[in-house]
C-alpha atoms as a PDB file:
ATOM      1  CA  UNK A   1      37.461  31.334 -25.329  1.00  0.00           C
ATOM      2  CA  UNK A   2      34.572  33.867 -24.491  1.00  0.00           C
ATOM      3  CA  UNK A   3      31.727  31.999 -23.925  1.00  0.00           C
ATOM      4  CA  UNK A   4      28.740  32.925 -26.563  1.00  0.00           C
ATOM      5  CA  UNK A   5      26.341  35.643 -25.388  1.00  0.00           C
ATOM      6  CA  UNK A   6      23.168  33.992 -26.273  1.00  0.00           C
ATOM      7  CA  UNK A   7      23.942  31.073 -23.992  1.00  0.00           C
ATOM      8  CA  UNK A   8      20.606  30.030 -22.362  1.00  0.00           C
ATOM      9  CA  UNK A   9      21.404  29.962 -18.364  1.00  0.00           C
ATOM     10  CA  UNK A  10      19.240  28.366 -15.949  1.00  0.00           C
ATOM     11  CA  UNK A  11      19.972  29.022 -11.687  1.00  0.00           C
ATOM     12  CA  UNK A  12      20.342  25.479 -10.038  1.00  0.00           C
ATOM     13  CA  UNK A  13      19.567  25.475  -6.496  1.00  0.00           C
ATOM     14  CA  UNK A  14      17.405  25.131  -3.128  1.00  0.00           C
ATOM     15  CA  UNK A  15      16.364  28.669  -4.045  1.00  0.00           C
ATOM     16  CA  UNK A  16      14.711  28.121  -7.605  1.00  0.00           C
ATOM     17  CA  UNK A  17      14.448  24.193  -7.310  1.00  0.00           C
ATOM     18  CA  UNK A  18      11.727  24.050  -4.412  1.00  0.00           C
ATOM     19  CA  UNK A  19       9.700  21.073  -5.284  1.00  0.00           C
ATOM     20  CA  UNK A  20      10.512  17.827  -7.376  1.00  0.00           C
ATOM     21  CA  UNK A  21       8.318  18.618 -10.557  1.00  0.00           C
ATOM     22  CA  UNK A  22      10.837  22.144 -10.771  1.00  0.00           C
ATOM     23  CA  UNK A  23      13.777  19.443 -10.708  1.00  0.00           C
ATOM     24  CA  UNK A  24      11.925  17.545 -13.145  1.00  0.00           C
ATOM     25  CA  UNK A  25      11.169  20.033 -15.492  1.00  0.00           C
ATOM     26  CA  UNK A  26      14.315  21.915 -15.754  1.00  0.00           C
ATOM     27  CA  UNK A  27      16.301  18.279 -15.857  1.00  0.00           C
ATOM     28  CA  UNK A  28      13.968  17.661 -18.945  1.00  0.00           C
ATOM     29  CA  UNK A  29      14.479  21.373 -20.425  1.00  0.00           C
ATOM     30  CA  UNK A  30      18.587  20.899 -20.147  1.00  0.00           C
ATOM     31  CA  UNK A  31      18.325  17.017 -21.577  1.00  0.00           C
ATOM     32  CA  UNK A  32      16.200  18.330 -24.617  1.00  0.00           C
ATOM     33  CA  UNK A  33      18.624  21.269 -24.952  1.00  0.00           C
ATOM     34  CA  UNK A  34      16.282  24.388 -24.187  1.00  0.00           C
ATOM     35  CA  UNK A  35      18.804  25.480 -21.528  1.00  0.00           C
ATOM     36  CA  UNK A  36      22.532  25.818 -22.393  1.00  0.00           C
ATOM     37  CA  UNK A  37      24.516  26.303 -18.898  1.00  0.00           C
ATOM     38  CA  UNK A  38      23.127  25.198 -15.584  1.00  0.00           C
ATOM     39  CA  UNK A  39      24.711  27.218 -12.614  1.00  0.00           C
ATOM     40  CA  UNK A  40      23.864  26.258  -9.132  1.00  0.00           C
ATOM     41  CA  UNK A  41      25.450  24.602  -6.006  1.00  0.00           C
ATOM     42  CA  UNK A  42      25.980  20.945  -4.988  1.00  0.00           C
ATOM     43  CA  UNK A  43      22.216  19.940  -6.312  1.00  0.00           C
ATOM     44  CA  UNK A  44      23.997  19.638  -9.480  1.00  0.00           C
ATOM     45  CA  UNK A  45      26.174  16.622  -8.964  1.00  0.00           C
ATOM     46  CA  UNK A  46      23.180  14.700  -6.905  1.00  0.00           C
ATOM     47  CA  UNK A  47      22.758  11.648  -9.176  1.00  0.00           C
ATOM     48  CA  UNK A  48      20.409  13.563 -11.380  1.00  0.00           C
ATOM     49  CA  UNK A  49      20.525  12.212 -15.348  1.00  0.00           C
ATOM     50  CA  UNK A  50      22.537  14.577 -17.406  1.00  0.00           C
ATOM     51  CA  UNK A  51      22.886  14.362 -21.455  1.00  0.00           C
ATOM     52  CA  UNK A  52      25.639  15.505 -23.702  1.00  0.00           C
ATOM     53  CA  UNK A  53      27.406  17.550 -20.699  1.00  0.00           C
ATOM     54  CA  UNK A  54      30.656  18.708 -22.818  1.00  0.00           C
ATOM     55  CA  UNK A  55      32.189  20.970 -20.098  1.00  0.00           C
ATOM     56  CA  UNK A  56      31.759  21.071 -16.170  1.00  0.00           C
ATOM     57  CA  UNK A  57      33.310  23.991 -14.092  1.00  0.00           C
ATOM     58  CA  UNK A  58      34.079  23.197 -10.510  1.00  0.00           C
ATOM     59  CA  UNK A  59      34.552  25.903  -7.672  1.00  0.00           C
ATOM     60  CA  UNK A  60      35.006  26.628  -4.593  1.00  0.00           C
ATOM     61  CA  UNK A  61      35.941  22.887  -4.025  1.00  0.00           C
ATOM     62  CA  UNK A  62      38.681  24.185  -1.333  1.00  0.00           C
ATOM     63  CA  UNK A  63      35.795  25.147   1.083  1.00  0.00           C
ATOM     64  CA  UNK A  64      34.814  21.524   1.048  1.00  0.00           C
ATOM     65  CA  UNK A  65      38.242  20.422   1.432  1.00  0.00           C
ATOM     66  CA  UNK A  66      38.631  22.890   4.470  1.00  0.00           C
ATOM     67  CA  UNK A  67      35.732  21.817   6.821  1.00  0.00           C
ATOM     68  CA  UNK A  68      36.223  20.810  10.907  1.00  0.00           C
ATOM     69  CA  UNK A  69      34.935  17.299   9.528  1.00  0.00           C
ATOM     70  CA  UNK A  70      36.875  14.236   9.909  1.00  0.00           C
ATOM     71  CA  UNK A  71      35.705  13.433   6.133  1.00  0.00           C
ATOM     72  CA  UNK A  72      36.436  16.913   4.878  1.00  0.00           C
ATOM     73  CA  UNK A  73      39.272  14.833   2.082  1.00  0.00           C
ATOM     74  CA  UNK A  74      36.256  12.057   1.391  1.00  0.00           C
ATOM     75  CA  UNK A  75      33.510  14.358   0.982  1.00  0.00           C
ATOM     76  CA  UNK A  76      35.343  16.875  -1.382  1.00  0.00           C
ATOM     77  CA  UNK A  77      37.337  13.681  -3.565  1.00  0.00           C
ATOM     78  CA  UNK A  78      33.939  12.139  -3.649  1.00  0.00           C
ATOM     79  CA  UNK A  79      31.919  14.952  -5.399  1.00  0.00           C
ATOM     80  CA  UNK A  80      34.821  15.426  -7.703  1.00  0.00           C
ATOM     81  CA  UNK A  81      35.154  12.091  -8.837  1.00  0.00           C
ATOM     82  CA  UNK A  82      30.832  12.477  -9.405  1.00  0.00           C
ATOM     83  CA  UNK A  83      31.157  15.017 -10.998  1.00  0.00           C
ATOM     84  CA  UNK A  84      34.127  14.238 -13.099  1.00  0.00           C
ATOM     85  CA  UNK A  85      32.317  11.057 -13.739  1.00  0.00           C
ATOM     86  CA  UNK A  86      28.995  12.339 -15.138  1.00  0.00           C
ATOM     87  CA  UNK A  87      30.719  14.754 -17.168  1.00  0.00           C
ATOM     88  CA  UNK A  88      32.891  12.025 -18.807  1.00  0.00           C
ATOM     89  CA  UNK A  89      29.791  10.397 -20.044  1.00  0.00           C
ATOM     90  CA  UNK A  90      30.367  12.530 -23.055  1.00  0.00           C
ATOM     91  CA  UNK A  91      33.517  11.863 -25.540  1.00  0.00           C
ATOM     92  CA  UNK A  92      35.491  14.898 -25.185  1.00  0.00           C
ATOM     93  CA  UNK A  93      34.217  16.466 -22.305  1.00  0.00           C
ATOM     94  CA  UNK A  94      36.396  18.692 -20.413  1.00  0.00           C
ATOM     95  CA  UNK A  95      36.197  19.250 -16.542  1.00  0.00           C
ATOM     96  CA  UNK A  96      38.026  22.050 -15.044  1.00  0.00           C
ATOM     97  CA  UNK A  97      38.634  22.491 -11.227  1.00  0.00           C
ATOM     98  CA  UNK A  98      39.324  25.656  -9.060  1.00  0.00           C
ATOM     99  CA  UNK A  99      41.842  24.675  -6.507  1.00  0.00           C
ATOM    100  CA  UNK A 100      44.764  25.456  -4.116  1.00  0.00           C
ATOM    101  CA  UNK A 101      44.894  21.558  -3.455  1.00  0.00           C
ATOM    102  CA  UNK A 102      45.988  20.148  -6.977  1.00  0.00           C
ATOM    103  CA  UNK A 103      48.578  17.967  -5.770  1.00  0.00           C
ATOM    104  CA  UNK A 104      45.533  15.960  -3.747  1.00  0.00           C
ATOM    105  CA  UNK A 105      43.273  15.667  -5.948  1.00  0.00           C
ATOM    106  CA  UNK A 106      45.525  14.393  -9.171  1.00  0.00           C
ATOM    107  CA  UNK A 107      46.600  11.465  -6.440  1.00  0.00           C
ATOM    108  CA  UNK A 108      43.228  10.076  -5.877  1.00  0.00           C
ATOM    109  CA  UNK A 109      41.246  11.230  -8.715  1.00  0.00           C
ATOM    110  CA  UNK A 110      41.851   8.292 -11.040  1.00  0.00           C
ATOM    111  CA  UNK A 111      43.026   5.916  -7.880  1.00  0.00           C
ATOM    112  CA  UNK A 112      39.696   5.872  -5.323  1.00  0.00           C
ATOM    113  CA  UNK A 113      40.871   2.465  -4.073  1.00  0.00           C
ATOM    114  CA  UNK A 114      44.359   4.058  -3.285  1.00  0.00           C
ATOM    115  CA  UNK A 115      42.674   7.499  -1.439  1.00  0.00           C
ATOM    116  CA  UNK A 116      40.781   4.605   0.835  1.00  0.00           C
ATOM    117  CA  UNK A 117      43.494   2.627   2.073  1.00  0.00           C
ATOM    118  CA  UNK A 118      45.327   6.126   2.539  1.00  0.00           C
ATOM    119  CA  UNK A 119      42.505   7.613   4.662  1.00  0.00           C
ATOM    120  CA  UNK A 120      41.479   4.145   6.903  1.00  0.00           C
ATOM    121  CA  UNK A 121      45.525   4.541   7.786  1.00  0.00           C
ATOM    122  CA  UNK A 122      45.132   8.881   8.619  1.00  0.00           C
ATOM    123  CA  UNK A 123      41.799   7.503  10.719  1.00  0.00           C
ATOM    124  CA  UNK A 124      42.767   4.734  12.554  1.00  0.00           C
ATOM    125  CA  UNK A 125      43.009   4.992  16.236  1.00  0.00           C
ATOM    126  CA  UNK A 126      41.384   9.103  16.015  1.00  0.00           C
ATOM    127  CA  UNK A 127      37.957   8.495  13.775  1.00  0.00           C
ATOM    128  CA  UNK A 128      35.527   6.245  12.472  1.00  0.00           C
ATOM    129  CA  UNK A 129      35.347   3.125  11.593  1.00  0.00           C
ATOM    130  CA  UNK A 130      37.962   2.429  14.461  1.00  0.00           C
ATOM    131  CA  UNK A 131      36.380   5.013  17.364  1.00  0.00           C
ATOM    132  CA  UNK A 132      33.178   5.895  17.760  1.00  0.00           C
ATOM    133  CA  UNK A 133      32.633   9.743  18.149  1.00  0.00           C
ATOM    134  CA  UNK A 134      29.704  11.818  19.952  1.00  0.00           C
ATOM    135  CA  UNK A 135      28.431  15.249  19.843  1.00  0.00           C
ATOM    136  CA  UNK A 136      26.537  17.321  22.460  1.00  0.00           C
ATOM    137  CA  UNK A 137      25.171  20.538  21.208  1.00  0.00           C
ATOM    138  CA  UNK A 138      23.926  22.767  23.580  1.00  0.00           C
ATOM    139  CA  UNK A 139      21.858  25.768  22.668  1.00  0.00           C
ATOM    140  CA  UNK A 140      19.632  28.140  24.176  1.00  0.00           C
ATOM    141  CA  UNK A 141      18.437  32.079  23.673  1.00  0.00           C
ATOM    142  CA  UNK A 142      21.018  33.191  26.265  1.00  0.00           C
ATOM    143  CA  UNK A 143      24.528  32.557  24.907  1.00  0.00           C
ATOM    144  CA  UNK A 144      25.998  32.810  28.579  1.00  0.00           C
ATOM    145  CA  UNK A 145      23.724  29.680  29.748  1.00  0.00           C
ATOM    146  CA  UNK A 146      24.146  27.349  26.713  1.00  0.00           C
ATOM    147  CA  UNK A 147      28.027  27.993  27.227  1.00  0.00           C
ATOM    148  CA  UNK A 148      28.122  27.580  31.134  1.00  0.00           C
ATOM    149  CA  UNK A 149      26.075  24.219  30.339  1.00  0.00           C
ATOM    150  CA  UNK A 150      28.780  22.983  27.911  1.00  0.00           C
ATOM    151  CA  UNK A 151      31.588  24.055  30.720  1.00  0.00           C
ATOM    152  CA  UNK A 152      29.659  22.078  33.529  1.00  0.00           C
ATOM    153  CA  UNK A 153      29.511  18.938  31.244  1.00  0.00           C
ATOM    154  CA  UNK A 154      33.258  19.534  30.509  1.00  0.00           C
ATOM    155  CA  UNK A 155      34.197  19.354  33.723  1.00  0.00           C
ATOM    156  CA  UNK A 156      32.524  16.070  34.518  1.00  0.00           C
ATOM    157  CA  UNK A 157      33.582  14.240  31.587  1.00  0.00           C
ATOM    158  CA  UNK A 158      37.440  15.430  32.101  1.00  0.00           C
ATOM    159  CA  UNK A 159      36.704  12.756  35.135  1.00  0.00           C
ATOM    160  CA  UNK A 160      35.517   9.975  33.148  1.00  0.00           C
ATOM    161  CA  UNK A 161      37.620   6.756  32.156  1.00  0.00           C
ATOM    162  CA  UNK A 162      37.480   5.871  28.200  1.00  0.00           C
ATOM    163  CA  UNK A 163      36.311   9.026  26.990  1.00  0.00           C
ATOM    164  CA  UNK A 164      38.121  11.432  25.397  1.00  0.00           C
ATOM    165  CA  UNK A 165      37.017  15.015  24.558  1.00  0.00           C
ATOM    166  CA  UNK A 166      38.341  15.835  20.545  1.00  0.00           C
ATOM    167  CA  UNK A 167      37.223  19.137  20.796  1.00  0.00           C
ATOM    168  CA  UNK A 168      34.610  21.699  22.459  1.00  0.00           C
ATOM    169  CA  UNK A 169      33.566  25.147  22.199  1.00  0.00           C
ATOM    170  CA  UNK A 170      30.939  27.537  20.080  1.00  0.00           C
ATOM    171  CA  UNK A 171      29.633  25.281  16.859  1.00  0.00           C
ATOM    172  CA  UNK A 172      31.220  26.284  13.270  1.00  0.00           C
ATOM    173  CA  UNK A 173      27.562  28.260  12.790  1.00  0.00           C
ATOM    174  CA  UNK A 174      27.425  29.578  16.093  1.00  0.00           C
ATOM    175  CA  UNK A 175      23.704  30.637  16.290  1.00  0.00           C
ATOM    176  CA  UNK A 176      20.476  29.431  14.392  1.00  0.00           C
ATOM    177  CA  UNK A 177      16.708  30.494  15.501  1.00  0.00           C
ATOM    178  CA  UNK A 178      17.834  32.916  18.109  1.00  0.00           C
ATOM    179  CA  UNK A 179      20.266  30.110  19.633  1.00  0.00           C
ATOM    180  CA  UNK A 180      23.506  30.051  20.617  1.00  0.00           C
ATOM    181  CA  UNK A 181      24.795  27.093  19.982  1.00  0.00           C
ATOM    182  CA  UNK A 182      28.455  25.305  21.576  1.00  0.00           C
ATOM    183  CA  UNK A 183      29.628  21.910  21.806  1.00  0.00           C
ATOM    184  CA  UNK A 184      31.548  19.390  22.856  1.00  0.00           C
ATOM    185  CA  UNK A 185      32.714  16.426  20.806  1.00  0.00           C
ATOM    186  CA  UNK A 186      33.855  12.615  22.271  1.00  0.00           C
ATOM    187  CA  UNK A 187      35.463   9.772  21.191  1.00  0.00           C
ATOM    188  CA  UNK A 188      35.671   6.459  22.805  1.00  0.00           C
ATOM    189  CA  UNK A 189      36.292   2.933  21.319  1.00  0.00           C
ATOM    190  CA  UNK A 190      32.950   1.626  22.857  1.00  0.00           C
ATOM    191  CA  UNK A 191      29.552   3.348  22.159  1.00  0.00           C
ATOM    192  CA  UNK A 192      28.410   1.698  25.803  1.00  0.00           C
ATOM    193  CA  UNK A 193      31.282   4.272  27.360  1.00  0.00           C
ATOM    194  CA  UNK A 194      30.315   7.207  25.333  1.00  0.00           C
ATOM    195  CA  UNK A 195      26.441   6.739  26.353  1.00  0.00           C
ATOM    196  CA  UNK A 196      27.462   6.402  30.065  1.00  0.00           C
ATOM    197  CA  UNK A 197      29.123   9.668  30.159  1.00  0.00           C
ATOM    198  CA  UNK A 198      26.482  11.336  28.388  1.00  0.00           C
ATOM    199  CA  UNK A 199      23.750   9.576  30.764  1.00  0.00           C
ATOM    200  CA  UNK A 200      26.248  11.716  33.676  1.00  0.00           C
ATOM    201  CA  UNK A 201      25.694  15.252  31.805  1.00  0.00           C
ATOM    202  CA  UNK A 202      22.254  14.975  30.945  1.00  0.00           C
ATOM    203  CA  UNK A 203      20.282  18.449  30.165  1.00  0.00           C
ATOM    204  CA  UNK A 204      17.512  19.791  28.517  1.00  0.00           C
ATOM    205  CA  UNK A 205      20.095  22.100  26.689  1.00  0.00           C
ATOM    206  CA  UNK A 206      21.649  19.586  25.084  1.00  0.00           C
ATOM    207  CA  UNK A 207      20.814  17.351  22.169  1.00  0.00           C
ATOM    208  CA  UNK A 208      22.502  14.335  21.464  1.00  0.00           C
ATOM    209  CA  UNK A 209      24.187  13.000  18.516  1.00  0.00           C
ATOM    210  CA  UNK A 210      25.754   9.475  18.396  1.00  0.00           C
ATOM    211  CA  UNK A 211      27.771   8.764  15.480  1.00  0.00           C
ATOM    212  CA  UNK A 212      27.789  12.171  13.872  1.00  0.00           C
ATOM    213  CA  UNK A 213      27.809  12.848  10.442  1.00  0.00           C
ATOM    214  CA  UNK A 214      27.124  16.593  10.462  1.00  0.00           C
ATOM    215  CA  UNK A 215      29.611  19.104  12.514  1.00  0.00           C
ATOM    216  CA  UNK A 216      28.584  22.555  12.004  1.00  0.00           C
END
């Protein structure tokens, strides 16, 4: 059905929600139901207290899904199942999800124990918890030096025993504060091998990451 014209909409994001007493205060407005429709970006499924919700839209999920991260499948099943979960506080409340991945999601949705196992067997032997992963990010003004710097380190770790390089090159958002940015990320079974290669490649280029949990 068309959705009614004098709906009350309030913008839900890092843009408009800059300091805690905004989150407050717009939290309290769509509890007391002075606003009608919150639209906004992941903020909204952040374990924030939500009354009555009777219908939560979901898009863009696929993005999520689609990310160079090892946990791309947990991170995007995860906020669903949130999300799902808040809504469903409500009797009657109806969730509908924009996606090319259907067949994944209805698997795992009502089965999180299932999507577990599942994933521990995909990760075993390539990711965490059964490898431990590193990333060196190299960045500098001159896009030329910060790449030459990855290619030097590159070289010497090809030599190293119990070390493996995953993957290497520039970084999903290739340049932040006049930086370009590559780099190069290695898995080992032992953290004590992963910080002995990096102790070989040391430069002031590069910044160090042990246990990653953010790719881009």
């Amino acid at each position: 059905g068309k959705l009614s014209e004098n709906l009350r909409v309030q913008q839900f994001d890092r843009d408009i929600i800059t300091t805690q007493n905004k989150l407050i205060k717009v939290l309290e407005a769509f509890n007391k139901h002075e606003i009608d429709l919150l639209v906004g970006t992941q903020m909204l499924s952040k374990g924030h207290d939500y009354h009555d919700i009777t219908l939560a839209v979901v898009m863009g999920i696929d993005n999520l899904l689609s990310q160079s991260d090892y946990r791309a499948r947990e991170k995007a099943l995860s906020l669903l199942v949130q999300i799902a979960g808040r809504s469903g506080r409500k009797q009657n409340a109806t969730v509908i999800v924009q996606s090319f991945n259907e067949s994944f999601f209805r698997s795992y949705l009502d089965d999180y124990e299932k999507f577990l196992i599942d994933e521990l067997r995909i990760r075993d032997g390539r990711y965490p918890p059964s490898k431990k992963l590193s990333r060196l990010l190299y960045a500098h003004k001159n896009g030329i030096k910060a790449k030459s710097e990855m290619e030097r380190a590159l070289q010497q770790i090809e030599q190293m025993a119990n070390v493996q390089i995953v993957g290497y090159g520039a970084s999903p958002i290739e340049k932040i504060a006049d930086k370009y940015r590559f780099q190069i990320l290695l898995r080992s079974d032992k953290s004590t091998d992963l910080i002995r290669a990096i102790k070989h490649v040391k430069s002031p280029l590069c910044e160090i990451d042990m246990d990653p949990i953010e790719f881009t």
